[in-house]
N, C-alpha and C. Protein backbone atom coordinates (compact mmCIF):
# COMPACT_ATOMS: atom_id res chain seq x y z
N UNK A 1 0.54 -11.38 61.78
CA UNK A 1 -0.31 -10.64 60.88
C UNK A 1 -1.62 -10.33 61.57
N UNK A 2 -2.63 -9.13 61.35
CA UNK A 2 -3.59 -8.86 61.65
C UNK A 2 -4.70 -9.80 60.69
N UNK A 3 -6.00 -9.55 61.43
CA UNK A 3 -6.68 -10.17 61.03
C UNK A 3 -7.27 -9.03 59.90
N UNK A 4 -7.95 -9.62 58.66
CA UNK A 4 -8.17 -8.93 57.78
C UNK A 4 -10.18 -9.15 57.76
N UNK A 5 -10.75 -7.68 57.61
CA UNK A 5 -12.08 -7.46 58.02
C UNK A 5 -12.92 -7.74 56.57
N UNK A 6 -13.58 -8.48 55.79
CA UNK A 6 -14.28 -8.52 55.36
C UNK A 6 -16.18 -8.07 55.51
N UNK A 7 -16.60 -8.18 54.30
CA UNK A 7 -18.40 -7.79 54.54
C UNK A 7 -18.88 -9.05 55.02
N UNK A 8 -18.06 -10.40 54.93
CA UNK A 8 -18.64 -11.21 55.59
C UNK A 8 -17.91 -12.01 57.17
N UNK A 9 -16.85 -11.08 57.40
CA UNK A 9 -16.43 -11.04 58.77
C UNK A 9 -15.02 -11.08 58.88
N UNK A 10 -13.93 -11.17 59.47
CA UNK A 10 -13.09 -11.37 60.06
C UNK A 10 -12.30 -12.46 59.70
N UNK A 11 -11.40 -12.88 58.86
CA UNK A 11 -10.59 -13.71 58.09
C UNK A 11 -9.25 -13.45 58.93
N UNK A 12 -8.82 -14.58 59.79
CA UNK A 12 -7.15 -14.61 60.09
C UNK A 12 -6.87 -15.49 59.34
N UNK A 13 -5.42 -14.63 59.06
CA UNK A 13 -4.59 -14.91 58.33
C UNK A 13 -3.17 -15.62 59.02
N UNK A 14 -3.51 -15.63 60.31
CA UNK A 14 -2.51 -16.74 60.86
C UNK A 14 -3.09 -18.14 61.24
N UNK A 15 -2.41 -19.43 60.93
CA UNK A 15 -2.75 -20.03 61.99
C UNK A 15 -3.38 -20.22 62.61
N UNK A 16 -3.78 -21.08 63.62
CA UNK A 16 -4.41 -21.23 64.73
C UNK A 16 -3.24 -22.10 65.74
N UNK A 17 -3.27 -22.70 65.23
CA UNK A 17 -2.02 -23.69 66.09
C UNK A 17 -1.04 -24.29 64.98
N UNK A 18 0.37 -25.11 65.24
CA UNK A 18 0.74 -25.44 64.53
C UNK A 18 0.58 -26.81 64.28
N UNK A 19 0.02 -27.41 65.37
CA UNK A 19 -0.22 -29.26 65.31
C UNK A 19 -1.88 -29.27 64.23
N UNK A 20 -2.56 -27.69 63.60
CA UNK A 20 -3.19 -28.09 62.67
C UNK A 20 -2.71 -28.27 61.48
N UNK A 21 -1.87 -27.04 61.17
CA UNK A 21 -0.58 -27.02 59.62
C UNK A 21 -0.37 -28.57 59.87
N UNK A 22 0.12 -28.96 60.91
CA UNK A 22 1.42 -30.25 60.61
C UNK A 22 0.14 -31.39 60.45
N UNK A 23 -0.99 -31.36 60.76
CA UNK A 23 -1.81 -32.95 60.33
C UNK A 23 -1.94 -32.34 59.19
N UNK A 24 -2.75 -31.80 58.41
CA UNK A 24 -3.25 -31.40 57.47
C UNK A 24 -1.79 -31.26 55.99
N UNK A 25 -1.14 -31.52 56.35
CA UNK A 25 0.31 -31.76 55.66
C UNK A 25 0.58 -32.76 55.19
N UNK A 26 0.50 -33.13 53.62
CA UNK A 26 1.22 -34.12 52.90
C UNK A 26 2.65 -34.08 52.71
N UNK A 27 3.28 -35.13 53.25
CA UNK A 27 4.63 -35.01 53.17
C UNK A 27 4.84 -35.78 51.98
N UNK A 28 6.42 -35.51 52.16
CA UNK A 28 7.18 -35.74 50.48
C UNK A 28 7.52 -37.37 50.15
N UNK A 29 6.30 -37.78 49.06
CA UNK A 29 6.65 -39.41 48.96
C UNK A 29 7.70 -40.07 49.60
N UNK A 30 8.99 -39.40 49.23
CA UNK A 30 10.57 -40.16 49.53
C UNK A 30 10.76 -40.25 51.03
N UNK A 31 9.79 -39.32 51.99
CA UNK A 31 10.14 -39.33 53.19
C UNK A 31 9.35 -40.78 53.80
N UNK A 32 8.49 -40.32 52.93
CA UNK A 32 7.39 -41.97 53.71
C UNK A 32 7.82 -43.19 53.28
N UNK A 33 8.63 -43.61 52.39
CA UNK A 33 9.39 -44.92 52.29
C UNK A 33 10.94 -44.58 52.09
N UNK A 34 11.44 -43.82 52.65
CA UNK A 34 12.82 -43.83 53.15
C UNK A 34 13.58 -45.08 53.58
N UNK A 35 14.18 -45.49 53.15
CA UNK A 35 14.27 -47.25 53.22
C UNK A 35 15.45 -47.30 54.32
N UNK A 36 16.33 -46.37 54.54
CA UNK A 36 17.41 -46.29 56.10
C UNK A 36 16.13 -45.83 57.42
N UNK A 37 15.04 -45.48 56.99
CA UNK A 37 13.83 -45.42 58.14
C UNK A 37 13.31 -46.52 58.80
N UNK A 38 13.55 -47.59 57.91
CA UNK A 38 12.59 -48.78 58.31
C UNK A 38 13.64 -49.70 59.44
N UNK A 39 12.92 -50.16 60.76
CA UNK A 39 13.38 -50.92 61.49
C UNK A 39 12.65 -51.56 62.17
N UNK A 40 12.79 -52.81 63.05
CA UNK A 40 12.11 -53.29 64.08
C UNK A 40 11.60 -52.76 64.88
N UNK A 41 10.43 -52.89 65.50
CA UNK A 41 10.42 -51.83 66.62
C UNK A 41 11.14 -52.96 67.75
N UNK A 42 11.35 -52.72 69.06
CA UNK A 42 11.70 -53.15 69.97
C UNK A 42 10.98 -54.13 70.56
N UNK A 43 9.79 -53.92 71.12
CA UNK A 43 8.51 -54.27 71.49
C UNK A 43 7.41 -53.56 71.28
N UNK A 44 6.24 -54.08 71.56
CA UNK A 44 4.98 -53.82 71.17
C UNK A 44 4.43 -52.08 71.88
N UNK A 45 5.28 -51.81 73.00
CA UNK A 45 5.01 -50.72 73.12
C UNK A 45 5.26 -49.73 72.10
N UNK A 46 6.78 -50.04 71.68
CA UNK A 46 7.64 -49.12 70.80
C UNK A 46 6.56 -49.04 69.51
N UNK A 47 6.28 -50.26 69.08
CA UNK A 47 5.13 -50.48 67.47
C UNK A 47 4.06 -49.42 67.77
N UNK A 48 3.32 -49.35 69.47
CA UNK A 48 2.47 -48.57 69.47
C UNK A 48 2.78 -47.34 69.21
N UNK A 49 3.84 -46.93 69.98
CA UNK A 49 3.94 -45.58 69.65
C UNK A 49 4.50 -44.94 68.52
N UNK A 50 5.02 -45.83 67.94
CA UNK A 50 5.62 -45.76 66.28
C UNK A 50 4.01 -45.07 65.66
N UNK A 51 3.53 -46.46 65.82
CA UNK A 51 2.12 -45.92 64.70
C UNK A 51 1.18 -44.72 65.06
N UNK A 52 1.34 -44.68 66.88
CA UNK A 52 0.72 -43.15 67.11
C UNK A 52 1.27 -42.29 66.10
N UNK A 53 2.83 -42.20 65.92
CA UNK A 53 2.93 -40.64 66.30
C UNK A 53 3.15 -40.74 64.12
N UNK A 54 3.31 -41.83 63.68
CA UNK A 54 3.28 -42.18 61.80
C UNK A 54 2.10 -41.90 61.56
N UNK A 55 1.32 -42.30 62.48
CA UNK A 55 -0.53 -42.39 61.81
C UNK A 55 -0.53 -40.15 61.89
N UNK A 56 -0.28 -39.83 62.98
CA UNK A 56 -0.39 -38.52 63.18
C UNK A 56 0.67 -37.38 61.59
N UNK A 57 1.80 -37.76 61.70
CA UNK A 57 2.87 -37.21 61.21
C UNK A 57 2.48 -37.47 59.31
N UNK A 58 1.92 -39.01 58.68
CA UNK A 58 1.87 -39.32 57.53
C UNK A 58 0.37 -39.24 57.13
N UNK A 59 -0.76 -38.69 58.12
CA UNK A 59 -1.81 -38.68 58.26
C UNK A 59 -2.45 -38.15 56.53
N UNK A 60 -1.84 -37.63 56.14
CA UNK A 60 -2.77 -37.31 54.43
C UNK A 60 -2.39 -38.35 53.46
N UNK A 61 -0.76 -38.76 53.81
CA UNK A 61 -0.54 -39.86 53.39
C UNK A 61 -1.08 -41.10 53.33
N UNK A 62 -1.61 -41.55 54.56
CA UNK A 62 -2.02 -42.83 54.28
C UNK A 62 -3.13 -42.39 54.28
N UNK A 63 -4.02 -41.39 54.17
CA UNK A 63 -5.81 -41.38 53.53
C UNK A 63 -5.27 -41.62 52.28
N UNK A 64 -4.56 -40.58 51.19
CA UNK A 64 -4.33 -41.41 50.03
C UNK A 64 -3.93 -42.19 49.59
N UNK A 65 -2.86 -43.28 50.48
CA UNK A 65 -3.27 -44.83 50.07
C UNK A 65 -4.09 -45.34 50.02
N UNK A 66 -4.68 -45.84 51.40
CA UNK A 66 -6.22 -45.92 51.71
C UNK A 66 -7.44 -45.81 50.39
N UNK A 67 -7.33 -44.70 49.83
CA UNK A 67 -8.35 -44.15 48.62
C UNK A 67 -7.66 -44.49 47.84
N UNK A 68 -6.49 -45.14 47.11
CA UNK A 68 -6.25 -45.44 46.13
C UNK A 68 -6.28 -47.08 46.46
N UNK A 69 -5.95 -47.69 47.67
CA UNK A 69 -6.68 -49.40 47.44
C UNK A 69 -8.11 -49.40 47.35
N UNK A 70 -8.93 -48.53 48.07
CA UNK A 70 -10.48 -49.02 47.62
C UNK A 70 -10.78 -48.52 46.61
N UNK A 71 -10.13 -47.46 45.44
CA UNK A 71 -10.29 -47.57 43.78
C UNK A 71 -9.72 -48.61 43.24
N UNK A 72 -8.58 -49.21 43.95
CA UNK A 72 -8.21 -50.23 43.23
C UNK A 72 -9.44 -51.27 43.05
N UNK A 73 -9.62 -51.94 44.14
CA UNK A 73 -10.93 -52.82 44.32
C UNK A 73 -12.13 -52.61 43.60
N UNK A 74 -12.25 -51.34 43.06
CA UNK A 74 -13.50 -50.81 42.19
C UNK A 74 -13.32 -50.87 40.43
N UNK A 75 -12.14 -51.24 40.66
CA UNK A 75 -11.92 -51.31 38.85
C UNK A 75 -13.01 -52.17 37.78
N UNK A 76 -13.86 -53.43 38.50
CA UNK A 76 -14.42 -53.63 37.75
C UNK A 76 -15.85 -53.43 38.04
N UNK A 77 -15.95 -52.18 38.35
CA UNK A 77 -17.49 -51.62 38.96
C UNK A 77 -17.75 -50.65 38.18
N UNK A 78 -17.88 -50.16 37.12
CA UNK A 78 -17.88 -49.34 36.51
C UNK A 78 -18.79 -47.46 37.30
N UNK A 79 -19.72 -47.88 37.45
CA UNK A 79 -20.79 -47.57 38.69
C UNK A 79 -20.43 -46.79 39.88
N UNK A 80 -19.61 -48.11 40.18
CA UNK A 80 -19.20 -47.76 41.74
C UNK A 80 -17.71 -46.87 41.61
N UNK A 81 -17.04 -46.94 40.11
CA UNK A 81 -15.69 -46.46 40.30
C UNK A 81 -16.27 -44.76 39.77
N UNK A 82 -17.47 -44.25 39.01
CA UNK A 82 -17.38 -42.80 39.29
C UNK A 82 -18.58 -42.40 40.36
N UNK A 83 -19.15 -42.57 41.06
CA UNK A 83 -19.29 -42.66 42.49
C UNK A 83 -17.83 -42.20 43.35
N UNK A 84 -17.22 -43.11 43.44
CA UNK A 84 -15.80 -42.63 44.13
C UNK A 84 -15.20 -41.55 43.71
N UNK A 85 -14.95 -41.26 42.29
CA UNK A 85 -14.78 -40.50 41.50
C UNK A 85 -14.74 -39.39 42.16
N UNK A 86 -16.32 -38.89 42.20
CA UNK A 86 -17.19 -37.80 42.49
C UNK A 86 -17.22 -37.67 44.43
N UNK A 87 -16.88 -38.80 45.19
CA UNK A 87 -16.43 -38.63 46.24
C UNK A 87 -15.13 -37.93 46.75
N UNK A 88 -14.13 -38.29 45.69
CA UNK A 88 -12.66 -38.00 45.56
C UNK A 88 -12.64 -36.65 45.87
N UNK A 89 -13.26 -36.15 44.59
CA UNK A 89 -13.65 -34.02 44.66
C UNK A 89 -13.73 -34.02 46.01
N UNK A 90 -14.91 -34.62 46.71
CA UNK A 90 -15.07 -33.75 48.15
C UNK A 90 -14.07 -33.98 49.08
N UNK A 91 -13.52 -35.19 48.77
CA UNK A 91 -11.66 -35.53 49.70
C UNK A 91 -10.97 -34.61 49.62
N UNK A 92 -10.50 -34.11 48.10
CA UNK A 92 -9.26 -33.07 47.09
C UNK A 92 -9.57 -31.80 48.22
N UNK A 93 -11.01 -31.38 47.90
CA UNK A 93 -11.71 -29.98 48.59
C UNK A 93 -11.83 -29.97 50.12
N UNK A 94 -11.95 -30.61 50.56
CA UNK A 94 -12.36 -30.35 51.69
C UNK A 94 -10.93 -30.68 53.02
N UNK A 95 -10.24 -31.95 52.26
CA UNK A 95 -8.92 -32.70 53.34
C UNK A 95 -7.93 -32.52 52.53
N UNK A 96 -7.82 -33.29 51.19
CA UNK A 96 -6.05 -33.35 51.08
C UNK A 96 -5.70 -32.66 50.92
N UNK A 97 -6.26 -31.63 50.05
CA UNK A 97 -5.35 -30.76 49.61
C UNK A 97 -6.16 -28.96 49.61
N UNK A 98 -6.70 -29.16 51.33
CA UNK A 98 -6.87 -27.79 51.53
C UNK A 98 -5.69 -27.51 52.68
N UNK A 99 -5.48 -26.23 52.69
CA UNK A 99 -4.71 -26.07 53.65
C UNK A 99 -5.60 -25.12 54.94
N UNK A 100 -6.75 -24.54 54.85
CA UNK A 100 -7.23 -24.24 55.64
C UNK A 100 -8.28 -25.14 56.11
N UNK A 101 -8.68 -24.57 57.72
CA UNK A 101 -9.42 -25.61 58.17
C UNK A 101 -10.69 -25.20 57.69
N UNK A 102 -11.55 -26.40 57.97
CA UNK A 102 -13.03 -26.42 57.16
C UNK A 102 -13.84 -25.64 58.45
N UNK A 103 -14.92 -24.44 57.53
CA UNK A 103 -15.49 -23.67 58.21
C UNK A 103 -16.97 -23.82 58.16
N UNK A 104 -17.61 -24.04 59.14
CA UNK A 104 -19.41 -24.42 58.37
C UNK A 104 -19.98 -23.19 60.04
N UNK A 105 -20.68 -22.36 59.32
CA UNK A 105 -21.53 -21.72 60.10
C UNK A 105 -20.60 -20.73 61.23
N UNK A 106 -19.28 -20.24 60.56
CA UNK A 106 -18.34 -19.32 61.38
C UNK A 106 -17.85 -20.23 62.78
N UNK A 107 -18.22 -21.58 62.40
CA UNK A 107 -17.20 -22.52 63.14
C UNK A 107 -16.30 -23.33 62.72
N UNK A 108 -14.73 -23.70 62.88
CA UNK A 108 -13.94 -24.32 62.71
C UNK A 108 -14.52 -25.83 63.03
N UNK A 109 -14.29 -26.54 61.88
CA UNK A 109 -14.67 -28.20 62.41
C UNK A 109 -12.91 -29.07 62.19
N UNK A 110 -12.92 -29.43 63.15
CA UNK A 110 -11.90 -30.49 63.52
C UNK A 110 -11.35 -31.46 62.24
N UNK A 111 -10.24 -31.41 62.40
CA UNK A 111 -9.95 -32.85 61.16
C UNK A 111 -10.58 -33.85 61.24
N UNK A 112 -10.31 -34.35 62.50
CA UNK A 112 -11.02 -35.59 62.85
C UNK A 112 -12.24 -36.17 61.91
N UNK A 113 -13.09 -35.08 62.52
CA UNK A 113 -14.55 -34.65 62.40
C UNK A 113 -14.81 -34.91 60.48
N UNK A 114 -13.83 -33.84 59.86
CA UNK A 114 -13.86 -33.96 58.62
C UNK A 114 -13.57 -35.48 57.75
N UNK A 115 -12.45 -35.97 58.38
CA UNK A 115 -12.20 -37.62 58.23
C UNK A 115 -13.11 -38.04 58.07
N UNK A 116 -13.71 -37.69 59.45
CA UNK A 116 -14.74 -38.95 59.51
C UNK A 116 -16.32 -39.14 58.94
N UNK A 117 -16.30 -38.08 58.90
CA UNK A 117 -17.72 -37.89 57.78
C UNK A 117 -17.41 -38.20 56.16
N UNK A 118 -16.11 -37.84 55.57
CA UNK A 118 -15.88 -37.72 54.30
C UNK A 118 -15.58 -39.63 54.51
N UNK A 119 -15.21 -40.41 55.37
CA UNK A 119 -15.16 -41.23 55.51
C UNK A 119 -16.29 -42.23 55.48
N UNK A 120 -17.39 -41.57 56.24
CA UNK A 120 -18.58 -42.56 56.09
C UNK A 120 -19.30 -42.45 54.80
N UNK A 121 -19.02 -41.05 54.56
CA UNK A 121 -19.87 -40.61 52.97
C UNK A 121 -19.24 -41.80 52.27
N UNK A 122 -18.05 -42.00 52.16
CA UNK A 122 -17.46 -42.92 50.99
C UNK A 122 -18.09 -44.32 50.97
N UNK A 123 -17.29 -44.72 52.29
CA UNK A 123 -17.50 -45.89 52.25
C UNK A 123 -19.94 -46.01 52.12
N UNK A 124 -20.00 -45.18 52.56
CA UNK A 124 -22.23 -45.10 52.23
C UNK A 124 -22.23 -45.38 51.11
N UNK A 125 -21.61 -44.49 50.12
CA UNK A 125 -21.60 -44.05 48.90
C UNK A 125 -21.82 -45.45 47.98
N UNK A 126 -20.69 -45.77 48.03
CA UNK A 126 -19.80 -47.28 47.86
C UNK A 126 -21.15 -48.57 48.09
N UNK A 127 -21.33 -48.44 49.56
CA UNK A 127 -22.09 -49.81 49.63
C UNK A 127 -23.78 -49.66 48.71
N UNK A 128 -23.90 -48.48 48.82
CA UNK A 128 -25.11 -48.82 48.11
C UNK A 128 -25.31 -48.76 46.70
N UNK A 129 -23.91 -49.25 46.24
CA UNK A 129 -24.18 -49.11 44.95
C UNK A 129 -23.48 -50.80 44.80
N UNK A 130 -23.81 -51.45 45.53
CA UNK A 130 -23.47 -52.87 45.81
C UNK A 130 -22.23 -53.37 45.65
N UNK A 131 -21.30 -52.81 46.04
CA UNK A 131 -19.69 -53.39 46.14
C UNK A 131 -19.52 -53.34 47.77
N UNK A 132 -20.28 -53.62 48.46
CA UNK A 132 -19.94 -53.62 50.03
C UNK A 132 -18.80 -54.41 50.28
N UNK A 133 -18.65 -55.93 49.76
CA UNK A 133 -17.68 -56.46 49.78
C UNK A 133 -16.10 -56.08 49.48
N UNK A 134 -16.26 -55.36 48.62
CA UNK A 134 -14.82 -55.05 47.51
C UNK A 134 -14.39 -53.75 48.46
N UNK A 135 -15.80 -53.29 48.86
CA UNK A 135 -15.40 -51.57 49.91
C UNK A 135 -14.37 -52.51 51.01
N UNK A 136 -15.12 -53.18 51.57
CA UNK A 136 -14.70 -53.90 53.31
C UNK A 136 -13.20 -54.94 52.83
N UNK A 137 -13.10 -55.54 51.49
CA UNK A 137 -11.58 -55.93 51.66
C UNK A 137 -10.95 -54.64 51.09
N UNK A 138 -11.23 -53.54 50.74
CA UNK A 138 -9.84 -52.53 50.57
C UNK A 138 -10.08 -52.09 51.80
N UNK A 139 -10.86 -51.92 52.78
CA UNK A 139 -10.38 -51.18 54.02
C UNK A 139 -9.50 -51.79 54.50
N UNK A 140 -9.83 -53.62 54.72
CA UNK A 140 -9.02 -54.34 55.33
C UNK A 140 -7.50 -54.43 54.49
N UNK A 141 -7.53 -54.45 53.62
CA UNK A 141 -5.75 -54.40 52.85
C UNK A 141 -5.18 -53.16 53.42
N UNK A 142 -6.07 -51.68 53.12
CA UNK A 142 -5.80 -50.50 53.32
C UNK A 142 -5.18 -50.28 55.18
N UNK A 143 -5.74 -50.95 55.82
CA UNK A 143 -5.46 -50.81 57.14
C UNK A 143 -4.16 -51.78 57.72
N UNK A 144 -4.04 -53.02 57.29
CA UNK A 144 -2.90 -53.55 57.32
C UNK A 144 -1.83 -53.07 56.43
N UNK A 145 -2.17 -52.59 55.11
CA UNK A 145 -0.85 -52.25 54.82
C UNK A 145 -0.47 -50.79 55.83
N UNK A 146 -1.07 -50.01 56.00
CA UNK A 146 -0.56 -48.48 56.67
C UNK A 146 -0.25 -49.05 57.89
N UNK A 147 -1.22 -49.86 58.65
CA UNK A 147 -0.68 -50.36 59.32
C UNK A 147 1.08 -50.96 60.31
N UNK A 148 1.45 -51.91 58.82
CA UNK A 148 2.49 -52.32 58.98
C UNK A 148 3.98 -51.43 58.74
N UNK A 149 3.27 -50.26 57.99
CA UNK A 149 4.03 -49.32 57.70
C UNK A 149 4.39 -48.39 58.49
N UNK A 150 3.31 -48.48 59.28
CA UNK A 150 3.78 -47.27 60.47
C UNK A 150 4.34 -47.88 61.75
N UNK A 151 4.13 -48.83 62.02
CA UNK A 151 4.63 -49.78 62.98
C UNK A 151 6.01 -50.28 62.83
N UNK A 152 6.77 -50.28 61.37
CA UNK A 152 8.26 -50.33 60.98
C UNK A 152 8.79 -49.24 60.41
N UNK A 153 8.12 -48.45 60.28
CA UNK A 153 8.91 -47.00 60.04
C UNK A 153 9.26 -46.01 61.02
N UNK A 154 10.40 -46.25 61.26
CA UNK A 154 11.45 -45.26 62.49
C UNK A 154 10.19 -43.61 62.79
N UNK A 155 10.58 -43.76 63.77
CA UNK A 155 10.23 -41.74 63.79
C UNK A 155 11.49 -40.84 64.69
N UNK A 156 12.31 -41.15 64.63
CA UNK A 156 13.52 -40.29 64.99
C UNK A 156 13.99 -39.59 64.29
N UNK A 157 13.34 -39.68 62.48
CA UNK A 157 14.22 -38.36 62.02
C UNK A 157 12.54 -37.27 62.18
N UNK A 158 11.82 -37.10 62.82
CA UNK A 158 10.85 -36.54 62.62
C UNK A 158 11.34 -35.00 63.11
N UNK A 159 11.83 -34.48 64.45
CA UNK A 159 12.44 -33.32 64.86
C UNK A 159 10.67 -32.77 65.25
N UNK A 160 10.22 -33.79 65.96
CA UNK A 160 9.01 -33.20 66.66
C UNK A 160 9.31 -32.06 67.47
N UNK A 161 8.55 -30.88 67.84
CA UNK A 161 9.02 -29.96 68.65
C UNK A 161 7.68 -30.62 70.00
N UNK A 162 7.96 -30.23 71.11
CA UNK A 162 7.31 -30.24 72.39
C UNK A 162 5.99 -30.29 72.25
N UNK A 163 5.65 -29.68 71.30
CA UNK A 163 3.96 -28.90 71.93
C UNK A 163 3.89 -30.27 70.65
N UNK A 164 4.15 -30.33 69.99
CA UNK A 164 3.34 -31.31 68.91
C UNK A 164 3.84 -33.26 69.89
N UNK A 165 4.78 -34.11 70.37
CA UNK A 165 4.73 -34.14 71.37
C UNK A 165 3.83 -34.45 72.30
N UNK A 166 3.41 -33.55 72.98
CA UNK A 166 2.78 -33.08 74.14
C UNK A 166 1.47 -33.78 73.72
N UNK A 167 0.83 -33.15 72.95
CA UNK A 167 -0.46 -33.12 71.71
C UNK A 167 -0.50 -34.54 71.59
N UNK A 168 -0.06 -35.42 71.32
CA UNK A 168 0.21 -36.77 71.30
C UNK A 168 0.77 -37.38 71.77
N UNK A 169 0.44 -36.93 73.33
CA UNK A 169 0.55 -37.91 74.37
C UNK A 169 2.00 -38.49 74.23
N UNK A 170 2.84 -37.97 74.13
CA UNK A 170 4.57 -37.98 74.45
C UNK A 170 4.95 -36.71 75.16
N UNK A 171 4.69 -36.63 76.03
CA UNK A 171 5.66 -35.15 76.54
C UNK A 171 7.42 -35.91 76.87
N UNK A 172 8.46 -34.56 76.31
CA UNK A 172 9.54 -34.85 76.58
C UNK A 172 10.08 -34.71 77.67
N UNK A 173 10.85 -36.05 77.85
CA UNK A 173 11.54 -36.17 79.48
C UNK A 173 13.20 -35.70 79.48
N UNK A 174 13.60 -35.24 78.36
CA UNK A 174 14.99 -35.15 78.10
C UNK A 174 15.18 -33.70 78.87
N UNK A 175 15.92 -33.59 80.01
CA UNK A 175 16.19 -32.77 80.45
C UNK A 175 15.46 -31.93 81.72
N UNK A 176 14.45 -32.85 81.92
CA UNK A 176 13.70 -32.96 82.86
C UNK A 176 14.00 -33.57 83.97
N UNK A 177 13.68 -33.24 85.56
CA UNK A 177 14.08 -33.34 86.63
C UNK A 177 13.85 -34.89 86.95
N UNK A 178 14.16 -35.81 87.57
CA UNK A 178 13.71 -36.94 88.06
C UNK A 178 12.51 -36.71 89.56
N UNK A 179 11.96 -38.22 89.13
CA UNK A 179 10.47 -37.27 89.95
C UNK A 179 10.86 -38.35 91.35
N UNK A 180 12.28 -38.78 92.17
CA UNK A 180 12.11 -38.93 93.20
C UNK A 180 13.65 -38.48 93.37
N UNK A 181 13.96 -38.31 94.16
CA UNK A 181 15.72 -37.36 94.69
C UNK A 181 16.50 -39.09 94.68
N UNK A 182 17.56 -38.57 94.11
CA UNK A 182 18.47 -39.39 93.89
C UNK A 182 19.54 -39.59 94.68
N UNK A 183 19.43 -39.00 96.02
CA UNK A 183 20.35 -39.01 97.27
C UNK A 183 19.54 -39.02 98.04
N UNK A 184 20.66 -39.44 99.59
CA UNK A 184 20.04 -39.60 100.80
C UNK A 184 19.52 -41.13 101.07
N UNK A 185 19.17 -41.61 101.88
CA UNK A 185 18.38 -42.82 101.80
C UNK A 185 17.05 -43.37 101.23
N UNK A 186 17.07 -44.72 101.13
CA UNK A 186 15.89 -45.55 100.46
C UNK A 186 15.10 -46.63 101.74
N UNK A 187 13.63 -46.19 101.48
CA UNK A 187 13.21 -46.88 102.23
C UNK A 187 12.89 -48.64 102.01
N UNK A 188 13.15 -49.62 103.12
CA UNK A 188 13.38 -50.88 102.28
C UNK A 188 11.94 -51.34 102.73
């Protein structure tokens, strides 16, 4: 598609890449506790890269766990639970459930970036309205449970393509050349 010209500039209507669609993507409850998904990992490498590529792939997912254990923890804060409230809006608007990327000053800002500010806002928000404690054990529940979740939840039915992959530090070796010749002699 062409880009479409507005009085206040230039609106594409494609894309930019597709590894932004795919973070910015809440997937379908049933996929994230798929219960034939869950396995051991092998070793600690395998756990790592489990949770790389879960933390990447379930990434809206577990912010809204995450935000629903530290409301949990706020239930008897009356205070502190519409505070969060009113934090939530700028989560809804700005991460979970936009599908375009956030624009400030005709620049694209990074997910990351957005995380992590809507992240400190919260948890700011939160402590100064004196539940610092109740904030710091839902992070800590919030982080072990996603945690443990992404570290035993398979990623082989994912059907990653290359460039997404690549992007996270897995490039595929399937079908790829071996990087020393497999004939002739070995030096001893």
């Amino acid at each position: 598609m062409s880009p479409t010209t507005t009085t206040y500039g230039t609106i594409n209507s494609t894309p930019t890449s597709t590894s932004t669609s795919a973070k910015r993507t809440r997937r379908p409850w049933p996929e994230l506790f798929s219960i034939s998904s869950f396995s051991l990992p092998i070793s600690s490498a395998e756990a790592k890269t489990r949770i790389k590529l879960n933390l990447s792939y379930f990434r809206v997912n577990y912010v809204i766990i995450m935000l629903t254990i530290v409301f949990l923890t706020l239930l008897w804060h009356p205070t502190s639970m519409i505070v969060f409230l009113i934090t939530f809006i700028f989560w809804w608007f700005f991460y979970l459930f936009n599908d375009n990327p956030v624009v400030v000053f005709n620049k694209t800002v990074d997910d990351n970036i957005v995380l992590g500010v809507l992240s400190f806002a919260t948890v700011l928000l939160l402590v100064l309205t004196h539940v610092g404690v109740n904030v710091l054990v839902g992070l800590i529940i919030g982080v072990v449970v996603v945690g443990v979740h992404a570290a035993f939840r398979g990623t082989e039915d994912f059907g990653f393509s290359v460039e997404v992959e690549e992007e996270n530090g897995l490039p595929s070796v399937v079908g790829s050349q071996p990087l020393r010749p497999t004939s002739g002699y070995n030096r001893i």
